[in-house]
N, C-alpha and C. Protein backbone atom coordinates (compact mmCIF):
# COMPACT_ATOMS: atom_id res chain seq x y z
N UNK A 1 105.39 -198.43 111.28
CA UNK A 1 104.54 -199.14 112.20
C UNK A 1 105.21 -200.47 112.56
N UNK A 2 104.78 -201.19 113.91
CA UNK A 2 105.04 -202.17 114.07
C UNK A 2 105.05 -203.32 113.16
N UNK A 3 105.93 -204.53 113.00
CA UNK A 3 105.48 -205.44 111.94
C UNK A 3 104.58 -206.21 112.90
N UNK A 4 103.97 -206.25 113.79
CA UNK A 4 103.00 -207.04 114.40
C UNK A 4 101.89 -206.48 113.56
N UNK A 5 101.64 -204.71 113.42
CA UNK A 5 100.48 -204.83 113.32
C UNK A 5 100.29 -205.13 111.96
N UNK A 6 101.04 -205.72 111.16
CA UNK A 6 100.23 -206.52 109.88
C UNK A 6 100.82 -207.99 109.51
N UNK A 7 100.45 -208.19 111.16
CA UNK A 7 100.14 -210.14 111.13
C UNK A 7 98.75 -210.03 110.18
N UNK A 8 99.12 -211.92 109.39
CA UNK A 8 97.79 -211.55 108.87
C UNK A 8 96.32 -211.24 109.53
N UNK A 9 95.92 -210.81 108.62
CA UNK A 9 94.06 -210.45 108.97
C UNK A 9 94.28 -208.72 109.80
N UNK A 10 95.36 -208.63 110.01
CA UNK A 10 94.94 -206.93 110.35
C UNK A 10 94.80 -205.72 109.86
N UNK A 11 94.51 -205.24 110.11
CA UNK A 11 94.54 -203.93 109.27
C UNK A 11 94.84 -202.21 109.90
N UNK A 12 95.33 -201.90 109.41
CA UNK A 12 95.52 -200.56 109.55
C UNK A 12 94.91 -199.39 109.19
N UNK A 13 94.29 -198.20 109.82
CA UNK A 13 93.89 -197.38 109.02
C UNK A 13 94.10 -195.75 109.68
N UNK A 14 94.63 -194.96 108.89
CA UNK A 14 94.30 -193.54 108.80
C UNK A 14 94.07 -192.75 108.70
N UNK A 15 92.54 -191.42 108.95
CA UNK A 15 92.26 -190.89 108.31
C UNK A 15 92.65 -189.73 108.41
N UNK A 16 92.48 -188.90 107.30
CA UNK A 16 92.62 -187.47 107.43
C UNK A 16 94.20 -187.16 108.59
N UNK A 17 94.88 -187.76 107.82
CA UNK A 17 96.29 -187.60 108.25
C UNK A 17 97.01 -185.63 108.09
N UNK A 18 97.02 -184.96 109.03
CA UNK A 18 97.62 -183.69 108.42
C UNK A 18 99.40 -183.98 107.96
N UNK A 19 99.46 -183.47 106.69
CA UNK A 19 100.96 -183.32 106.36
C UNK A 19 101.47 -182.07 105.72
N UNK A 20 102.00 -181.77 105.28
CA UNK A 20 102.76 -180.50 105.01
C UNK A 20 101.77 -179.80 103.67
N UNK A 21 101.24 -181.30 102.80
CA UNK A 21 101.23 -181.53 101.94
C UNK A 21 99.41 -180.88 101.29
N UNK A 22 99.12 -181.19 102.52
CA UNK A 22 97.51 -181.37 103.07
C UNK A 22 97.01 -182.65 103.78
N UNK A 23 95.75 -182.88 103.52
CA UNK A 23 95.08 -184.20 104.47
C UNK A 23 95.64 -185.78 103.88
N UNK A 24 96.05 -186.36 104.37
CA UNK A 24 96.28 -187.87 103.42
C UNK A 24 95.51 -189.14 104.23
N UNK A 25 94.92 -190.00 103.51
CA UNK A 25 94.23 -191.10 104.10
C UNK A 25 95.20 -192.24 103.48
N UNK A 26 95.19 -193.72 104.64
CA UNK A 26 96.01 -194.81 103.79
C UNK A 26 94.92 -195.69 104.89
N UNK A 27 95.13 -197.18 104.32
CA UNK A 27 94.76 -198.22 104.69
C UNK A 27 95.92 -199.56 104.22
N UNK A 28 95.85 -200.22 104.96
CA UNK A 28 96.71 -201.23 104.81
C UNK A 28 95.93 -202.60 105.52
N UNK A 29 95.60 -203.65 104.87
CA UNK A 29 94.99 -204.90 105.38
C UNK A 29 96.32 -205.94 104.84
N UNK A 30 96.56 -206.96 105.63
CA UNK A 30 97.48 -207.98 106.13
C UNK A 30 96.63 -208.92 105.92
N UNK A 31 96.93 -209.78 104.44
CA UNK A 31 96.58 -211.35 103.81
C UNK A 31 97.62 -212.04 103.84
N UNK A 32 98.91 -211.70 105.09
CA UNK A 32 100.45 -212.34 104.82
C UNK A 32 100.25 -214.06 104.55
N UNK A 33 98.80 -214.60 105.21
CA UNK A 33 98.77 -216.14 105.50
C UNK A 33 98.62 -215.96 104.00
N UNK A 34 97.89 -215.60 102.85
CA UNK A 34 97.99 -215.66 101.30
C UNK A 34 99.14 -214.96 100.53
N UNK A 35 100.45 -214.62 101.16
CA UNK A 35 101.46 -213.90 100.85
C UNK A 35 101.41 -212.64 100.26
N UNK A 36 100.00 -211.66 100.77
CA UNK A 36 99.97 -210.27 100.66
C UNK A 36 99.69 -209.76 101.14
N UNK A 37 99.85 -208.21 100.70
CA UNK A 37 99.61 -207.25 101.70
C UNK A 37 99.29 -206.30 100.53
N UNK A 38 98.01 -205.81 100.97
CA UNK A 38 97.32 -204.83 100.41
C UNK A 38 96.93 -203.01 101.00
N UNK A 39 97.36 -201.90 100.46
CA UNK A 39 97.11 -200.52 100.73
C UNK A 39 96.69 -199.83 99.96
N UNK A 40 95.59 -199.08 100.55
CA UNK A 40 95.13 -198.09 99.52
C UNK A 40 95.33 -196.57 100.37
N UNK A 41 95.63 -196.00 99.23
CA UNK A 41 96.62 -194.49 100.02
C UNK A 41 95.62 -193.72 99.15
N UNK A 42 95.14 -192.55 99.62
CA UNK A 42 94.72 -191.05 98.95
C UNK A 42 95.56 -189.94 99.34
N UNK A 43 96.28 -189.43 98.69
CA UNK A 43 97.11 -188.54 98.95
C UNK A 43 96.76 -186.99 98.86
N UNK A 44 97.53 -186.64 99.49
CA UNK A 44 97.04 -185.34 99.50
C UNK A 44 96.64 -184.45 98.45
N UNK A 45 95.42 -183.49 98.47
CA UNK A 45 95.09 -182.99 96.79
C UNK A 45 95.55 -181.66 97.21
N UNK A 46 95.57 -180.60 97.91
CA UNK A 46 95.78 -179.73 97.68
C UNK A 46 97.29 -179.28 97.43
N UNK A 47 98.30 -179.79 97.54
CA UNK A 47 99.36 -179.67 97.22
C UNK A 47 100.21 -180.98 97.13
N UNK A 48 99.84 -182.07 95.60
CA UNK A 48 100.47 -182.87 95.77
C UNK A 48 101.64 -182.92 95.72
N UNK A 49 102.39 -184.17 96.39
CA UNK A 49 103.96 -184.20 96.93
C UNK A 49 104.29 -184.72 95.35
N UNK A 50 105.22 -184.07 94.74
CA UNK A 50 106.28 -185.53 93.74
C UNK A 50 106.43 -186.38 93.70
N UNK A 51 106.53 -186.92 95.09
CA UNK A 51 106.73 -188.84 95.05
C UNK A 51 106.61 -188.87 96.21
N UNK A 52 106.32 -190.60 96.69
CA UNK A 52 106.23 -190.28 98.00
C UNK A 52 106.20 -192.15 98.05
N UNK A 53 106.85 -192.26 99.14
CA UNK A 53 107.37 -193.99 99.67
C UNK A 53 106.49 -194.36 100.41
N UNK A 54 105.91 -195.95 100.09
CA UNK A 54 105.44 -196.33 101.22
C UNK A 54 106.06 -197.75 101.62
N UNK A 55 106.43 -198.14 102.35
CA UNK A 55 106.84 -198.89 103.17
C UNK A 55 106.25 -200.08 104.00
N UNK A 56 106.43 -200.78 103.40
CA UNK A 56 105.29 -202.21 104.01
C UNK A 56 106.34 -203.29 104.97
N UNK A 57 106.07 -202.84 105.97
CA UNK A 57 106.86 -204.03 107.00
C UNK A 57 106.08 -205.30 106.82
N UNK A 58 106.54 -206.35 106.51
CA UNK A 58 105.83 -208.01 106.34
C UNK A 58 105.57 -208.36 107.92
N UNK A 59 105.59 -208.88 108.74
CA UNK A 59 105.64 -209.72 109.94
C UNK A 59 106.64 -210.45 110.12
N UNK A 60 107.03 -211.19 109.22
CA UNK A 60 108.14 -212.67 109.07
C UNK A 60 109.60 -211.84 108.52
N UNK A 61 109.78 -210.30 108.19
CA UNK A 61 110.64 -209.53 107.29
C UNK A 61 111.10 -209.60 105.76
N UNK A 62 109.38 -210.40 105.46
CA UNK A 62 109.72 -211.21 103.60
C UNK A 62 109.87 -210.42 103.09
N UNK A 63 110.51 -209.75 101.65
CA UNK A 63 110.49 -208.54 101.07
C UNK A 63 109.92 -209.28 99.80
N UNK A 64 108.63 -208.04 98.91
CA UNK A 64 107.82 -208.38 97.84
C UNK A 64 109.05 -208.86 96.82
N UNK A 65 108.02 -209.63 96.08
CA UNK A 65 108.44 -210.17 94.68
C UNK A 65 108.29 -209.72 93.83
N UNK A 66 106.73 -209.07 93.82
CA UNK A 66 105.79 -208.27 92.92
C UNK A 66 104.93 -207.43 93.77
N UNK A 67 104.81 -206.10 93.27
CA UNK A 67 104.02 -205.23 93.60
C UNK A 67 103.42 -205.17 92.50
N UNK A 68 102.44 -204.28 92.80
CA UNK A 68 101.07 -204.08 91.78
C UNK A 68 100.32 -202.47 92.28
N UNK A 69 100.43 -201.72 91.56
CA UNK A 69 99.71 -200.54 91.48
C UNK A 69 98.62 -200.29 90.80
N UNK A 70 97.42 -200.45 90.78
CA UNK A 70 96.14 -200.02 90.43
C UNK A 70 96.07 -201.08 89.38
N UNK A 71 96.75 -202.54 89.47
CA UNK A 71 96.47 -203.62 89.20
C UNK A 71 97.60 -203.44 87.78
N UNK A 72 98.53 -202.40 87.67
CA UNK A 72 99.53 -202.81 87.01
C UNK A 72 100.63 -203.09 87.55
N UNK A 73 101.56 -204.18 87.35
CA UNK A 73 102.66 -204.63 87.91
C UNK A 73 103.45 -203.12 87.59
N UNK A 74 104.59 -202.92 88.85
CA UNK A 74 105.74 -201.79 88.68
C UNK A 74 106.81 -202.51 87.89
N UNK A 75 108.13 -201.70 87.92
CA UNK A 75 109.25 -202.01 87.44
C UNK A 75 109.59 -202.26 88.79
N UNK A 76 111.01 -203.59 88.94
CA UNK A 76 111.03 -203.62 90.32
C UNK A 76 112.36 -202.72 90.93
N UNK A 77 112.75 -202.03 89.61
CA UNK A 77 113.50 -200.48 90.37
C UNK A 77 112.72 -199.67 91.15
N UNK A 78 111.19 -199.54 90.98
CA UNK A 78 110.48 -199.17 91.87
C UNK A 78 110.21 -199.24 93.54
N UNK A 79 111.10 -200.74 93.74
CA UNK A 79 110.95 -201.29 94.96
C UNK A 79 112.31 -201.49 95.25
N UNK A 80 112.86 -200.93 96.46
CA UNK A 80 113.73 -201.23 97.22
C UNK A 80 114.06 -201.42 98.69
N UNK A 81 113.86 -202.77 98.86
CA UNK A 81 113.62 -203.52 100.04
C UNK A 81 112.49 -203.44 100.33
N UNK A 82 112.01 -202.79 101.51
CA UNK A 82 110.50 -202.80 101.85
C UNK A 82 109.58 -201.35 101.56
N UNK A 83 110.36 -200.85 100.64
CA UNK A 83 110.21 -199.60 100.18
C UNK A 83 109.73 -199.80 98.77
N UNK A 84 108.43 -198.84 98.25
CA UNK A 84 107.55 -198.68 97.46
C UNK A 84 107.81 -197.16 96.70
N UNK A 85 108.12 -196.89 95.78
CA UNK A 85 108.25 -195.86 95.82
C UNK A 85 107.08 -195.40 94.24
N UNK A 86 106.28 -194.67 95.27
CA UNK A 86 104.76 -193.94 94.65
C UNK A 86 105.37 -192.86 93.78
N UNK A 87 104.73 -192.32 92.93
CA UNK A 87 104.23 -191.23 91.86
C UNK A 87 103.06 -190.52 91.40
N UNK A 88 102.88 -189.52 91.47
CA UNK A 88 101.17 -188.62 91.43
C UNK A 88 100.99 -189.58 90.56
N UNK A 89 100.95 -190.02 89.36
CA UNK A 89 100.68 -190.55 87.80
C UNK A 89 100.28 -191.69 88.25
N UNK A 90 100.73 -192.12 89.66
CA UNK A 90 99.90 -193.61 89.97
C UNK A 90 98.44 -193.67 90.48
N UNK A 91 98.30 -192.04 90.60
CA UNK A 91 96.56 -191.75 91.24
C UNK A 91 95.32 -192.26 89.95
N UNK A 92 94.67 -193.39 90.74
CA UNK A 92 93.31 -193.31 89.61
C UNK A 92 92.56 -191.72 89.82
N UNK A 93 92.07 -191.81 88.80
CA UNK A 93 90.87 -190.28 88.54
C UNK A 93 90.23 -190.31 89.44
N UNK A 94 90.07 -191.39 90.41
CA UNK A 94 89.76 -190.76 92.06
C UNK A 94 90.65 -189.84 93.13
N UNK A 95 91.89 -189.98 92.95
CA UNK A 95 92.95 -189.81 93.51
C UNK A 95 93.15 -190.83 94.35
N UNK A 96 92.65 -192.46 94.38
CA UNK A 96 93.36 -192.72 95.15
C UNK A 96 94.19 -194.01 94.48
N UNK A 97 95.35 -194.44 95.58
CA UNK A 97 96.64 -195.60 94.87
C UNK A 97 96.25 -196.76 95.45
N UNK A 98 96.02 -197.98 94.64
CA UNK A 98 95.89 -199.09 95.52
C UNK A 98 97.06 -199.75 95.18
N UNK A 99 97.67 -200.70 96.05
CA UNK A 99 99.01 -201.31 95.86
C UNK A 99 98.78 -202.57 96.49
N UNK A 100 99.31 -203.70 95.37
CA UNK A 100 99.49 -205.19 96.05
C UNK A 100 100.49 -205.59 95.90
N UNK A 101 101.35 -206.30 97.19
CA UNK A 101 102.30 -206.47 97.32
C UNK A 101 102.27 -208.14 97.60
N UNK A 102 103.08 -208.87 96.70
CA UNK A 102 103.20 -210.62 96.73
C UNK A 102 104.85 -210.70 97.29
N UNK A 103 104.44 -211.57 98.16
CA UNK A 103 105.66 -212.10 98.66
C UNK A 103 105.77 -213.23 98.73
């Protein structure tokens, strides 16, 4: 997506995305003026993927310092550049991933 659309205060949303995989929902809200950026992804259940990247364009092109998955910090081999790289094992018992990203 554009990095406009997560100047702060915007947000993004998708539902019921078709993928190979099955249906996937994500959201993404833009707090860049508080140096984050927040997404919550549900991934697909009927055939989950292995892994799967998500990718947070900043506005300004800041790349995170710290990410945060379901409010545990990652390893930051996890992150490369503006790339997130997800794992089923990161699904809460809802199935879904929330991710905060500090820049």
């Amino acid at each position: 997506m554009p990095r406009e659309w997560l100047e702060n205060g915007k947000r993004v949303r998708v539902a019921r995305a078709p993928t190979i995989f099955g249906l996937a929902d994500f959201t993404i809200v833009s707090e860049s003026g508080t140096r984050c950026i927040r997404a919550t992804i549900s991934p697909p259940a009927r055939t989950p993927p292995r892994a799967m990247r998500l990718r947070l364009r900043h506005p300004e092109k800041k790349l995170p310092v710290r990410v945060f998955v379901n409010d545990a910090k990652i390893d930051a081999a996890r992150v490369a550049g503006e790339d997130i790289d997800l794992r089923p094992s990161d699904a809460a018992a809802e199935g879904a991933i929330e991710v905060r990203a500090e820049y």
